[in-house]
PDB file of N, CA and C in Angstrom:
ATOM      1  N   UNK A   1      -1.220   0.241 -21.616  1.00  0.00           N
ATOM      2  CA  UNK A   1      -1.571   1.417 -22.387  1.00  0.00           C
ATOM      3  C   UNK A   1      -2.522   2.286 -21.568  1.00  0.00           C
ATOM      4  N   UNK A   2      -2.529   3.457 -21.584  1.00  0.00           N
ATOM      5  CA  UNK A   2      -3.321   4.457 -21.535  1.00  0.00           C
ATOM      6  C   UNK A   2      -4.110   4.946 -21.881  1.00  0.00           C
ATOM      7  N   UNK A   3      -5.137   5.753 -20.947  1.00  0.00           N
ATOM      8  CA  UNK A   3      -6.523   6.163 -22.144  1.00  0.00           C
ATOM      9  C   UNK A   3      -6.647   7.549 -21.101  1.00  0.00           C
ATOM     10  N   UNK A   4      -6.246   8.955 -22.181  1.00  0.00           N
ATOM     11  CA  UNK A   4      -6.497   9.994 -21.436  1.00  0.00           C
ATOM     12  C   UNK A   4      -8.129  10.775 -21.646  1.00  0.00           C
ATOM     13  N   UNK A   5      -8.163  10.810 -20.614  1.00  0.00           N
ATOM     14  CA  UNK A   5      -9.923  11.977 -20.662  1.00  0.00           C
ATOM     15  C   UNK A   5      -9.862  13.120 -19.401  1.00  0.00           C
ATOM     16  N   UNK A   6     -10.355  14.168 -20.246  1.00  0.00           N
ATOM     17  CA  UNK A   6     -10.224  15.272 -19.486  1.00  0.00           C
ATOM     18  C   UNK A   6     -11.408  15.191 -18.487  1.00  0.00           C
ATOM     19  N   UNK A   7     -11.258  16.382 -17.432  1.00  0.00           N
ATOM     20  CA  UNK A   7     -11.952  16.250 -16.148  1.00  0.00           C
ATOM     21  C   UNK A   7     -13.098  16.014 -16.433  1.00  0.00           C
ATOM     22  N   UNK A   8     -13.894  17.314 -17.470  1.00  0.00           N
ATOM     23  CA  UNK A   8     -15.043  17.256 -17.495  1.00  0.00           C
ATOM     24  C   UNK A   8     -15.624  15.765 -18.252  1.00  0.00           C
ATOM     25  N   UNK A   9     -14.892  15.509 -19.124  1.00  0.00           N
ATOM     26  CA  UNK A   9     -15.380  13.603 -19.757  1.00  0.00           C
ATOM     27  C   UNK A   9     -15.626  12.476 -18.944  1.00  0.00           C
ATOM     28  N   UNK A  10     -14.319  12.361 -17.957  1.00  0.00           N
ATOM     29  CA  UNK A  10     -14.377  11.860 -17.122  1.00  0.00           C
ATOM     30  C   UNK A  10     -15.760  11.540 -15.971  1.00  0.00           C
ATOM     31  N   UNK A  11     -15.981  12.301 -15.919  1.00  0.00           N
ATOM     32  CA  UNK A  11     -17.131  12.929 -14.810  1.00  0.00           C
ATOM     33  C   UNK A  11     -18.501  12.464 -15.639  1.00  0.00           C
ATOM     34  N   UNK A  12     -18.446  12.893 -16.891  1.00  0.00           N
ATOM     35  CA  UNK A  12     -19.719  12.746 -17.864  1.00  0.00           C
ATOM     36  C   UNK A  12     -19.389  10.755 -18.055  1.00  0.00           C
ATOM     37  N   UNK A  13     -18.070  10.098 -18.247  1.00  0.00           N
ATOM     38  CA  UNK A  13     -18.567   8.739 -18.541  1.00  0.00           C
ATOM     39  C   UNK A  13     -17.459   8.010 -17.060  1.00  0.00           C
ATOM     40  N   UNK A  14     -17.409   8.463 -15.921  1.00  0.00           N
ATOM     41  CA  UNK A  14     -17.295   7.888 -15.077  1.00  0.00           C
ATOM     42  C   UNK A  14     -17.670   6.692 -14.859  1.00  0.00           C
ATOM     43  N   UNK A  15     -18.489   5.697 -15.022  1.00  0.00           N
ATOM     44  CA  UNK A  15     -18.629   4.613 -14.862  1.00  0.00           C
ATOM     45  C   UNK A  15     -18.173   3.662 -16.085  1.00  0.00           C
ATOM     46  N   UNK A  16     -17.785   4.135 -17.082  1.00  0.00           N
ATOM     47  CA  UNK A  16     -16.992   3.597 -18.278  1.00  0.00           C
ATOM     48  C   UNK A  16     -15.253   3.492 -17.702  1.00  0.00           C
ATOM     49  N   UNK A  17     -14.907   5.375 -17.201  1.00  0.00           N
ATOM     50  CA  UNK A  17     -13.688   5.188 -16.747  1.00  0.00           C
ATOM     51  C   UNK A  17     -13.320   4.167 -15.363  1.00  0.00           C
ATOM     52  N   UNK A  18     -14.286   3.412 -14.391  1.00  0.00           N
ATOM     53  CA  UNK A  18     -14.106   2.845 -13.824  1.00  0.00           C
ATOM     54  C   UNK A  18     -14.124   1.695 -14.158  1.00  0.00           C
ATOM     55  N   UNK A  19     -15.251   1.116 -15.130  1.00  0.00           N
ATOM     56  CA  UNK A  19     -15.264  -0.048 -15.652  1.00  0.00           C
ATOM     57  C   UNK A  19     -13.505  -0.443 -16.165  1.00  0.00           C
ATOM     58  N   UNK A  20     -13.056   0.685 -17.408  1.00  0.00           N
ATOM     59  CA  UNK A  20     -12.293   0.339 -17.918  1.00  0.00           C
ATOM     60  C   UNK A  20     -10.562   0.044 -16.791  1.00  0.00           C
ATOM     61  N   UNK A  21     -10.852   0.938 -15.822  1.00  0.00           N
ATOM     62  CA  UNK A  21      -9.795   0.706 -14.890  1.00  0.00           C
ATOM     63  C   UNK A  21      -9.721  -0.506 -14.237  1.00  0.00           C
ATOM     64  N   UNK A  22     -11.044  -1.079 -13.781  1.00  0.00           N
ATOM     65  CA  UNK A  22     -10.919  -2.525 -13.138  1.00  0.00           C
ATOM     66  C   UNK A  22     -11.170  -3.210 -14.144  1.00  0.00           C
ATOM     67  N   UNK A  23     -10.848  -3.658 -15.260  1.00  0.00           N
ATOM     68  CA  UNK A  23     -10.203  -4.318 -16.116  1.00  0.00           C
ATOM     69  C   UNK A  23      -8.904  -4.136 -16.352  1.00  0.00           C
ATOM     70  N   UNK A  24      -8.011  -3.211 -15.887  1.00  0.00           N
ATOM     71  CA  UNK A  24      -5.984  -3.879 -16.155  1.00  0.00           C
ATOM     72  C   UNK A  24      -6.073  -2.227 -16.363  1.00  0.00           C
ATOM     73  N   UNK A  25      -6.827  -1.209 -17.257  1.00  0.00           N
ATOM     74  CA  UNK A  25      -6.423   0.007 -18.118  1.00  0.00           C
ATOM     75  C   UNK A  25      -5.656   1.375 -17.256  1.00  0.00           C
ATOM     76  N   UNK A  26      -5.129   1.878 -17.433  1.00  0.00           N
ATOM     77  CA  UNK A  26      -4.635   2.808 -16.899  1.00  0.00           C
ATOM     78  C   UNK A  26      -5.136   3.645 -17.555  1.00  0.00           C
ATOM     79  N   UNK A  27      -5.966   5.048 -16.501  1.00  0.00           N
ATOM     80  CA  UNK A  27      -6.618   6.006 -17.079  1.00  0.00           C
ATOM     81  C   UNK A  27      -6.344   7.330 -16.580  1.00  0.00           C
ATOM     82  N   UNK A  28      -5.282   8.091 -17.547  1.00  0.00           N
ATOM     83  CA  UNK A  28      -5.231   9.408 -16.804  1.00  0.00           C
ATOM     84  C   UNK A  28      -6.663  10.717 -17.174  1.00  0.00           C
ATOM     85  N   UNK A  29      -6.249  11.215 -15.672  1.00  0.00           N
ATOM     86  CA  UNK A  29      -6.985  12.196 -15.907  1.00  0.00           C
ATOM     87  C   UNK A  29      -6.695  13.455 -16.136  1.00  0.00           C
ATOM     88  N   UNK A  30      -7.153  14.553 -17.082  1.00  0.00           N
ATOM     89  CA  UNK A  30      -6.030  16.049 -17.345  1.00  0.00           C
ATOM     90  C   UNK A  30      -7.456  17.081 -16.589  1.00  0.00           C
ATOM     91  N   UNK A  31      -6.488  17.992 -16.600  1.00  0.00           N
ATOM     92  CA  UNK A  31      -7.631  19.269 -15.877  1.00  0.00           C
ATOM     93  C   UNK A  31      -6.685  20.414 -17.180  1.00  0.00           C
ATOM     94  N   UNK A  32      -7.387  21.694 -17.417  1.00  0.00           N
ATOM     95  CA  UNK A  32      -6.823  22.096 -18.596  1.00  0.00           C
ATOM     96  C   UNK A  32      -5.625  22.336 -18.995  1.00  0.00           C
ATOM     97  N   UNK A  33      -5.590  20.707 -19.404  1.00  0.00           N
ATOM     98  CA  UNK A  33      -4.501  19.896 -20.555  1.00  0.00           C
ATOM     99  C   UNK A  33      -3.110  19.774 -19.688  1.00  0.00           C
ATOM    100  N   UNK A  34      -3.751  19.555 -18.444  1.00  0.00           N
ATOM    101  CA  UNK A  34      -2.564  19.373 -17.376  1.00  0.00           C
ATOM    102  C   UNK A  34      -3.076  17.577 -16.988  1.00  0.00           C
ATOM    103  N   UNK A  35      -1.828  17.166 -17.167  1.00  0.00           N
ATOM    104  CA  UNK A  35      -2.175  15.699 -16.333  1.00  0.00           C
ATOM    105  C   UNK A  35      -2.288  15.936 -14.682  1.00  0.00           C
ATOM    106  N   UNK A  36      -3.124  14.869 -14.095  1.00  0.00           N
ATOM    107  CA  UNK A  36      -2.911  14.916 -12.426  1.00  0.00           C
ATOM    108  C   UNK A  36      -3.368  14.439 -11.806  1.00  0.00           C
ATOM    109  N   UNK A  37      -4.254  12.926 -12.265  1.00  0.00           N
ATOM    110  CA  UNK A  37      -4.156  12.342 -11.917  1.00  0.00           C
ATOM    111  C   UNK A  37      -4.127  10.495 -12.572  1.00  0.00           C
ATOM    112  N   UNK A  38      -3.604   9.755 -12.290  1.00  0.00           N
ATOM    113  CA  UNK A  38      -3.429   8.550 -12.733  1.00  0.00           C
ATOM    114  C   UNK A  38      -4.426   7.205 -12.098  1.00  0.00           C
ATOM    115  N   UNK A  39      -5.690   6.707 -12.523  1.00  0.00           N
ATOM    116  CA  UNK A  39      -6.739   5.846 -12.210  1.00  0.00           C
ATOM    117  C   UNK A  39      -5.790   4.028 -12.647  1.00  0.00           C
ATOM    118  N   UNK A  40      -5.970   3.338 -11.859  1.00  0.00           N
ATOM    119  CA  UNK A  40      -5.565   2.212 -11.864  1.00  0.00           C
ATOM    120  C   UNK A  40      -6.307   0.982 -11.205  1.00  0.00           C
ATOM    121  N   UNK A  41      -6.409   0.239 -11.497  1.00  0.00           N
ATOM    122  CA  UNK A  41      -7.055  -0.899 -10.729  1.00  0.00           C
ATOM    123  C   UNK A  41      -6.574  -1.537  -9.164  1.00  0.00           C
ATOM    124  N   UNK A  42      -7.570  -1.397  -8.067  1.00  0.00           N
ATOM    125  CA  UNK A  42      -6.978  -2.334  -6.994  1.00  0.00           C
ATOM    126  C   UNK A  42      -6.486  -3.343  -6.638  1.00  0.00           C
ATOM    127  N   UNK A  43      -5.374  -3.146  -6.302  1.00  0.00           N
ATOM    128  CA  UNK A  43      -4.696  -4.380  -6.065  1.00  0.00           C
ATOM    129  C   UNK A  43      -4.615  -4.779  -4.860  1.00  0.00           C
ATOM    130  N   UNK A  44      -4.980  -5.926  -4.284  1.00  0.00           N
ATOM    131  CA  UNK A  44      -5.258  -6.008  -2.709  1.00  0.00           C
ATOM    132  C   UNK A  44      -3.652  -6.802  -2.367  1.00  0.00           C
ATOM    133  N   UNK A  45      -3.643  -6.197  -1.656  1.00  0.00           N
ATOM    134  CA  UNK A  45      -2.537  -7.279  -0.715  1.00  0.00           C
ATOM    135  C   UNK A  45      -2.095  -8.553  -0.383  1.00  0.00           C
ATOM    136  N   UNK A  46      -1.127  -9.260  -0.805  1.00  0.00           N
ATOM    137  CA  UNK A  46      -1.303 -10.598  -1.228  1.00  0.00           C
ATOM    138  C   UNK A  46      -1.972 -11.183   0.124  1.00  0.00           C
ATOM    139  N   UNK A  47      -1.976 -12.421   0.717  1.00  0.00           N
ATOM    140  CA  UNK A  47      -2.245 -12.894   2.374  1.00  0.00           C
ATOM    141  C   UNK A  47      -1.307 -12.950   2.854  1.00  0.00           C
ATOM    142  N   UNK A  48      -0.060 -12.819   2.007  1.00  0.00           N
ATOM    143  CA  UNK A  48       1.377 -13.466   2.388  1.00  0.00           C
ATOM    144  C   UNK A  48       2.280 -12.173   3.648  1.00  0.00           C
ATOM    145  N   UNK A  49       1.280 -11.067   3.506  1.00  0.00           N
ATOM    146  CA  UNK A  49       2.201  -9.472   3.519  1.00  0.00           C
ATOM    147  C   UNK A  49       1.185  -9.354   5.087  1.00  0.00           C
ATOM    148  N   UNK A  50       1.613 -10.042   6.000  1.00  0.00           N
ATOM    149  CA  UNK A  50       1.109  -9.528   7.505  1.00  0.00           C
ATOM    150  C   UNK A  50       2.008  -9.302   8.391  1.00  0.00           C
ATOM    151  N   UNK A  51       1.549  -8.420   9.656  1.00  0.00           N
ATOM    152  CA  UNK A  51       2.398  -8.197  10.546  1.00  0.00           C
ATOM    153  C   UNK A  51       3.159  -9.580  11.464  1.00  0.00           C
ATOM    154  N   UNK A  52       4.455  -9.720  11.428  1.00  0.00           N
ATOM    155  CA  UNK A  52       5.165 -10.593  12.034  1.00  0.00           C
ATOM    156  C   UNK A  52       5.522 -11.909  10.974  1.00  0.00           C
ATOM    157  N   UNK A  53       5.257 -11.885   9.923  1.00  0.00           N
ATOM    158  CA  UNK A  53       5.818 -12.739   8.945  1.00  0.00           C
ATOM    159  C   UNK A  53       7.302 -13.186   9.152  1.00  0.00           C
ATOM    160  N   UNK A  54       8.539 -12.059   9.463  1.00  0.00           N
ATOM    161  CA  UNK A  54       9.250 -12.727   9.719  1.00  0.00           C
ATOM    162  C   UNK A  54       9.710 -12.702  11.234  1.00  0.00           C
ATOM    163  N   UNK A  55       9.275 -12.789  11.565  1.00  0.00           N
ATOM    164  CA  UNK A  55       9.080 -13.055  13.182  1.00  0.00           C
ATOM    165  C   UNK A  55      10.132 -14.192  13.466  1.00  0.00           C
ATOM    166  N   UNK A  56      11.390 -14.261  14.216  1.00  0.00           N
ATOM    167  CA  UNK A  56      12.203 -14.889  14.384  1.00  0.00           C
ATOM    168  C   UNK A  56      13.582 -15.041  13.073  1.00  0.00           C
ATOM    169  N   UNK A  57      12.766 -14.839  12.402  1.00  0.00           N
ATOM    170  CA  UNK A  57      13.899 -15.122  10.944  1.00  0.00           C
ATOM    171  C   UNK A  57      15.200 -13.866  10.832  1.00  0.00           C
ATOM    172  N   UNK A  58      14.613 -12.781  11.168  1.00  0.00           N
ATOM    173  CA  UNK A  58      15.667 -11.167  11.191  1.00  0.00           C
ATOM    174  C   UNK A  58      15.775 -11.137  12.073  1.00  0.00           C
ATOM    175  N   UNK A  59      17.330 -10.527  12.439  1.00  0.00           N
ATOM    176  CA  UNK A  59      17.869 -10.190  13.437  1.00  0.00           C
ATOM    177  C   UNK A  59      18.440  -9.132  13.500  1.00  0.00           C
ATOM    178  N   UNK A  60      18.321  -7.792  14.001  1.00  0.00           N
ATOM    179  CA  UNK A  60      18.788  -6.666  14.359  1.00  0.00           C
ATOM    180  C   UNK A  60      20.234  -6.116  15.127  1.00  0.00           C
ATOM    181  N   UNK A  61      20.791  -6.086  14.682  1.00  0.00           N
ATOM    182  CA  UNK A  61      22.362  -5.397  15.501  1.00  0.00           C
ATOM    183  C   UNK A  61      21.831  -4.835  16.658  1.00  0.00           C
ATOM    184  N   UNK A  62      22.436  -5.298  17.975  1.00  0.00           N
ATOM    185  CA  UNK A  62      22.018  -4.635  19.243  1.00  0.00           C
ATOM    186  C   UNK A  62      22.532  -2.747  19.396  1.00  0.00           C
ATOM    187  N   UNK A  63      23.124  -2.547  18.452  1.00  0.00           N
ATOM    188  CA  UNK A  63      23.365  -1.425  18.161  1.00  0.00           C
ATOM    189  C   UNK A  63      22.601  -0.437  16.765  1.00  0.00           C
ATOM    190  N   UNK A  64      21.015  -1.362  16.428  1.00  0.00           N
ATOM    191  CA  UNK A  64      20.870  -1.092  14.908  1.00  0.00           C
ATOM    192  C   UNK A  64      20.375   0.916  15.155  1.00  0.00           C
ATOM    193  N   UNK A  65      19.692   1.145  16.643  1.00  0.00           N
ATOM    194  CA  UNK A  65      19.356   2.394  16.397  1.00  0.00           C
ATOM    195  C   UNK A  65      20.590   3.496  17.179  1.00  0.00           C
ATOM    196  N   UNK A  66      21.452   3.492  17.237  1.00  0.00           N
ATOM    197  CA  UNK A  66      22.345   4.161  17.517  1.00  0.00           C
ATOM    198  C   UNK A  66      23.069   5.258  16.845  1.00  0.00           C
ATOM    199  N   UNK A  67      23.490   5.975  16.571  1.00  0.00           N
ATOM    200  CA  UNK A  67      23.988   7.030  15.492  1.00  0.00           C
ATOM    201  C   UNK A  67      25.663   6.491  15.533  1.00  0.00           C
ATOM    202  N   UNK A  68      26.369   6.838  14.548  1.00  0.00           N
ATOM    203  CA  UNK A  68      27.379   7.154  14.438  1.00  0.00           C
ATOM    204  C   UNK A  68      28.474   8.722  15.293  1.00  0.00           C
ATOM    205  N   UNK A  69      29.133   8.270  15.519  1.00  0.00           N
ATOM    206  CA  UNK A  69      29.608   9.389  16.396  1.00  0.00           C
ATOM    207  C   UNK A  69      29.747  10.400  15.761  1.00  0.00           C
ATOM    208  N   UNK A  70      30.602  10.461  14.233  1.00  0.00           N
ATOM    209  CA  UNK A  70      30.297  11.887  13.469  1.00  0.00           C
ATOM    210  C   UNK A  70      29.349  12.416  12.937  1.00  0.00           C
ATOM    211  N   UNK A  71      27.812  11.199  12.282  1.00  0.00           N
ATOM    212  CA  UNK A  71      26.791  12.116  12.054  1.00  0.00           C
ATOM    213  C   UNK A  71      26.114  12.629  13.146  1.00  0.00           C
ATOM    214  N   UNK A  72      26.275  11.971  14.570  1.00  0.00           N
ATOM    215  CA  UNK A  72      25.344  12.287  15.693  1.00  0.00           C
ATOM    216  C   UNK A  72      25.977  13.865  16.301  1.00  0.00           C
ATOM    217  N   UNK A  73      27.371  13.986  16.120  1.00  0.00           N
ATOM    218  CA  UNK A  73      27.982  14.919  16.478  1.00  0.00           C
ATOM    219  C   UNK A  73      27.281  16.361  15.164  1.00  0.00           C
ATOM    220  N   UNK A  74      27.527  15.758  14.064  1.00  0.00           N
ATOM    221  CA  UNK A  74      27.104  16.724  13.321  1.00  0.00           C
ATOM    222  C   UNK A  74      25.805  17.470  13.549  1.00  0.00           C
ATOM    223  N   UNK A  75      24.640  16.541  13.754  1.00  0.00           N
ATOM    224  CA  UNK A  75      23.522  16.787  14.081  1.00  0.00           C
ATOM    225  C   UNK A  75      23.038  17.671  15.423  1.00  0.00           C
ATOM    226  N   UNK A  76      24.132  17.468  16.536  1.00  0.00           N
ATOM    227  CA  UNK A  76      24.051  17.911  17.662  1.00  0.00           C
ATOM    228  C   UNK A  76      23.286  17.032  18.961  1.00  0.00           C
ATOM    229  N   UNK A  77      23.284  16.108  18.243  1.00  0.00           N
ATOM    230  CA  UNK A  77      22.685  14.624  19.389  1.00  0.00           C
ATOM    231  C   UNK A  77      23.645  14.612  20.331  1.00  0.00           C
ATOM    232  N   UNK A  78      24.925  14.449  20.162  1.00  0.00           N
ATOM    233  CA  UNK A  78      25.841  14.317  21.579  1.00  0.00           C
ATOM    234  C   UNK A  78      27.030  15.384  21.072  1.00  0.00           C
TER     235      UNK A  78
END
């Protein structure tokens, strides 16, 4: 669920709207009576999500960056 507060509220109970965001809440924010922006809680990155994870496991077509002859033609590559 949602909890909308306009700019100027926001600003006046900012540390409520943060509290309530790092607890789960989704908190939009409106500027006059326009939504624009959406407050959410951080979510960090599991440990699981690093560079080279699958390192050996994928394998790439020795052709994976190559174009196709009609879009490359279309494009004007060759």
């Amino acid at each position: 669920m949602s909890t909308v507060f306009s700019l100027s509220e926001a600003k006046a109970k900012f540390s409520e709207v943060v509290e309530r965001a790092s607890l789960g809440e989704d908190i939009i924010i409106t500027r006059m009576g326009r939504t624009t922006v959406r407050i959410t809680r951080f979510e960090p990155a599991s440990p699981d999500r690093r560079l080279g994870l699958l390192k050996g496991r994928v394998r790439l077509a020795d052709d994976f960056d190559e174009w196709p002859e009609d879009i490359a033609r279309d494009l004007g590559i060759r």
